[in-house]
C-alpha atoms as a PDB file:
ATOM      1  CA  UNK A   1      35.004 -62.606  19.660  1.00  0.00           C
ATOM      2  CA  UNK A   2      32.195 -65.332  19.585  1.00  0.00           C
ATOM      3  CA  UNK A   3      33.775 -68.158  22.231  1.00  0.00           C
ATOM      4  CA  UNK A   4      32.022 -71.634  22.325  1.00  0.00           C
ATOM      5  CA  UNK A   5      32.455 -73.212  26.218  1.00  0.00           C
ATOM      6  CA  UNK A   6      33.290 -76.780  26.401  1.00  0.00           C
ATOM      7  CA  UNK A   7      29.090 -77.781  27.653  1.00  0.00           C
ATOM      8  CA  UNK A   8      28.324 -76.130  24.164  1.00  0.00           C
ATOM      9  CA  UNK A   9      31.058 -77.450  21.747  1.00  0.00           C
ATOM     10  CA  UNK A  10      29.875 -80.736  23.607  1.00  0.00           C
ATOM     11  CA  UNK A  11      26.359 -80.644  22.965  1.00  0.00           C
ATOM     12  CA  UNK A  12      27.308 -79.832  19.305  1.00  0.00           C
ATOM     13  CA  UNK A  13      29.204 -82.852  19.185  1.00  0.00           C
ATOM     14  CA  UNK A  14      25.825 -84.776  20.682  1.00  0.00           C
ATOM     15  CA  UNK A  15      23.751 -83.470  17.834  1.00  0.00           C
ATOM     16  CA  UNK A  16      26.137 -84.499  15.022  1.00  0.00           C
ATOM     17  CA  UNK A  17      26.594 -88.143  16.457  1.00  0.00           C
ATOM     18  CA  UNK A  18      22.338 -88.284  16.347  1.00  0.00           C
ATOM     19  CA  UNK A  19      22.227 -87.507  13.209  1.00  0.00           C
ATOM     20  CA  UNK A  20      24.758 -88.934  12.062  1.00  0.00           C
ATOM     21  CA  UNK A  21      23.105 -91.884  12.998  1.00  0.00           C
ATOM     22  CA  UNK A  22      20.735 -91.235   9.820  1.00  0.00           C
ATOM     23  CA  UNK A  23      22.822 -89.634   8.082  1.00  0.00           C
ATOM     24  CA  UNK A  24      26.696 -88.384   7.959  1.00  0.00           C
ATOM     25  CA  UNK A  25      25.916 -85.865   5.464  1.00  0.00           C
ATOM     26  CA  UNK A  26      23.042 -83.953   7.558  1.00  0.00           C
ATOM     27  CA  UNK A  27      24.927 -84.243  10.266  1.00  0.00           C
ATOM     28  CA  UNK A  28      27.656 -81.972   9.714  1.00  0.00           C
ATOM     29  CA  UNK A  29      25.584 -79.401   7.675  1.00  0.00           C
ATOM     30  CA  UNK A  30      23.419 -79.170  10.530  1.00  0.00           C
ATOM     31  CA  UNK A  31      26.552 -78.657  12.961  1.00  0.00           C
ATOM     32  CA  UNK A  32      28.281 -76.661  10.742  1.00  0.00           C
ATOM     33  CA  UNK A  33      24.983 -74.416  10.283  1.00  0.00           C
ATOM     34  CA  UNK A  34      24.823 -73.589  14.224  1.00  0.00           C
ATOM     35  CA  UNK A  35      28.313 -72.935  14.396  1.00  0.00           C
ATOM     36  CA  UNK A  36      28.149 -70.699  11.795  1.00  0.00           C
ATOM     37  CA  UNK A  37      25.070 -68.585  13.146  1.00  0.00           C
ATOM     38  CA  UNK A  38      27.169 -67.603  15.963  1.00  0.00           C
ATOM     39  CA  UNK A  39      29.283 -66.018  13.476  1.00  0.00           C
ATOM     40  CA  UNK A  40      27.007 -62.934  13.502  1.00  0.00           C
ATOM     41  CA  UNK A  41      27.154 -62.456  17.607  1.00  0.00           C
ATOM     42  CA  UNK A  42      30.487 -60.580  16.501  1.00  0.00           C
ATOM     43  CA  UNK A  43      29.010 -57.920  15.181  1.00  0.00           C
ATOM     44  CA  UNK A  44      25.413 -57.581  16.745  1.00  0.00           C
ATOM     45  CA  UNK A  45      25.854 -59.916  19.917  1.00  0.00           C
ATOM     46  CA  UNK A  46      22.053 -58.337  21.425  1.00  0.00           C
ATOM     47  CA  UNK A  47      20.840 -59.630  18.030  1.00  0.00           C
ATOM     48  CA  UNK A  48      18.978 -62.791  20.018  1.00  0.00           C
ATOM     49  CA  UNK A  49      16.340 -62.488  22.172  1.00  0.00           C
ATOM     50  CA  UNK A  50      16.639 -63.007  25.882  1.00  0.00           C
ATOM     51  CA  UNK A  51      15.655 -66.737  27.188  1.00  0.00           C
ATOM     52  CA  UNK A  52      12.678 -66.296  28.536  1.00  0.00           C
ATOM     53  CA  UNK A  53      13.551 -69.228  31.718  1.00  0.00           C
ATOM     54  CA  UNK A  54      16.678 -66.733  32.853  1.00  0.00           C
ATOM     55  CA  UNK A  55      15.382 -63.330  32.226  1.00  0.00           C
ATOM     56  CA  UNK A  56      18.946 -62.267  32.698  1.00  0.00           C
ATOM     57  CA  UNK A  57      19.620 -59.593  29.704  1.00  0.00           C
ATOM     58  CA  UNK A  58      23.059 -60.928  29.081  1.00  0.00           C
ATOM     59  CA  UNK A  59      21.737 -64.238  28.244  1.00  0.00           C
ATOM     60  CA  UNK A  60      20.306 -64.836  25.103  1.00  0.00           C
ATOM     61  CA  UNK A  61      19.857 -67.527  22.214  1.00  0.00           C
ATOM     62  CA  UNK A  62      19.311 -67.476  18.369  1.00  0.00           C
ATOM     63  CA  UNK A  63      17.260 -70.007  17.028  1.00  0.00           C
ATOM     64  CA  UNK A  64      17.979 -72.686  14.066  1.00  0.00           C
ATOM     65  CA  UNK A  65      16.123 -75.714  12.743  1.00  0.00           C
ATOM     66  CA  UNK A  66      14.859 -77.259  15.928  1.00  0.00           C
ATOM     67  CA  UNK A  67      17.471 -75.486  18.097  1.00  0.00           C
ATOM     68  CA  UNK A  68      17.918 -73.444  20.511  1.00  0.00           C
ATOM     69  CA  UNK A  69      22.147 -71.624  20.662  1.00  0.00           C
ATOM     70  CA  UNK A  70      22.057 -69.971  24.314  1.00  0.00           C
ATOM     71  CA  UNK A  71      25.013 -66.982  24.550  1.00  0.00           C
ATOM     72  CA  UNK A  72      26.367 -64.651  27.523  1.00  0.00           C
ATOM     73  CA  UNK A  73      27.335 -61.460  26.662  1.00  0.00           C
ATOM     74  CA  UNK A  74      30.491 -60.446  28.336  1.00  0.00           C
ATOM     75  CA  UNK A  75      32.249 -57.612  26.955  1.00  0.00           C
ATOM     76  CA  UNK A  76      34.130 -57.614  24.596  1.00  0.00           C
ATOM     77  CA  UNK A  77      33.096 -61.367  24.182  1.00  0.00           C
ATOM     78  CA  UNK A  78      30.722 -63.843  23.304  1.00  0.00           C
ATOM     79  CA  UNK A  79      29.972 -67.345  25.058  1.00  0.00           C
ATOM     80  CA  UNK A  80      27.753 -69.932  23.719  1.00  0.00           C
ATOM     81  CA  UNK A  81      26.914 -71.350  26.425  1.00  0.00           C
ATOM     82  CA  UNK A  82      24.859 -74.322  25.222  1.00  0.00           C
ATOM     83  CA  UNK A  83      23.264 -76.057  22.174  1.00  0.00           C
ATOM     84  CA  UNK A  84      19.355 -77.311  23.177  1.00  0.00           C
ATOM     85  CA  UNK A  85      16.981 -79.233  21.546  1.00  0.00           C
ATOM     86  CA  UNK A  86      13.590 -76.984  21.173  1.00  0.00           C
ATOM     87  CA  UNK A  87      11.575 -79.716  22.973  1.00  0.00           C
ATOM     88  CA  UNK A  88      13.517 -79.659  26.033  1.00  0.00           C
ATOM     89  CA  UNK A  89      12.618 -77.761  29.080  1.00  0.00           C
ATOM     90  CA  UNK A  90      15.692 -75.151  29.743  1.00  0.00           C
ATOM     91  CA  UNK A  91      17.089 -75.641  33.526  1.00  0.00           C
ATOM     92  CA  UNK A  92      18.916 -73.035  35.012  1.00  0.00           C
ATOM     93  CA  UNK A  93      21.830 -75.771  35.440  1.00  0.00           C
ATOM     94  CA  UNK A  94      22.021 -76.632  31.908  1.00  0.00           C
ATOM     95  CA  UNK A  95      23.465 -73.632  30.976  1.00  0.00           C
ATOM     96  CA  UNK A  96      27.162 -73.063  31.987  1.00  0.00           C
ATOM     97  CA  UNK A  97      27.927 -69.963  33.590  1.00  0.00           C
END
């Protein structure tokens, strides 16, 4: 079961109310895009590659438009763990463990 932790369902939240700035419309396609690539973590939860900044095998991210969903495996679950802008340099501390 794919899980979304409060950081991530409130960094979703952050990238709607951007764009929503520009537009409403973009806005929640783009939001309801990301939430919807997690989707797949059900069945193939490895499917993402391991973030490169952790090298930790259970941590991993899948990548849309310009960002970057970071997920834990923990058996029998999946936890997005955060929602990051591509441009931003990944600290250990922004991902919730």
């Amino acid at each position: 079961m794919v899980i979304w932790s409060n950081p991530a369902r409130a960094d979703l939240r952050s990238i709607h109310d951007f764009i929503a700035h520009d537009s409403k419309h973009y806005a929640k396609k783009v939001t309801q895009d990301i939430a919807a690539k997690t989707d797949i973590l059900n069945e193939l939860p490895r499917m993402g590659k391991v973030v490169p900044e952790l090298g930790n095998d259970t941590i991993r991210e899948l990548s849309l438009y310009s960002y970057r969903i970071l997920y834990e495996i923990r058996e029998p679950d999946v936890v997005v763990l955060a929602v990051i802008h591509k441009r931003r340099d990944l600290q250990p501390e922004m991902v919730e463990r």
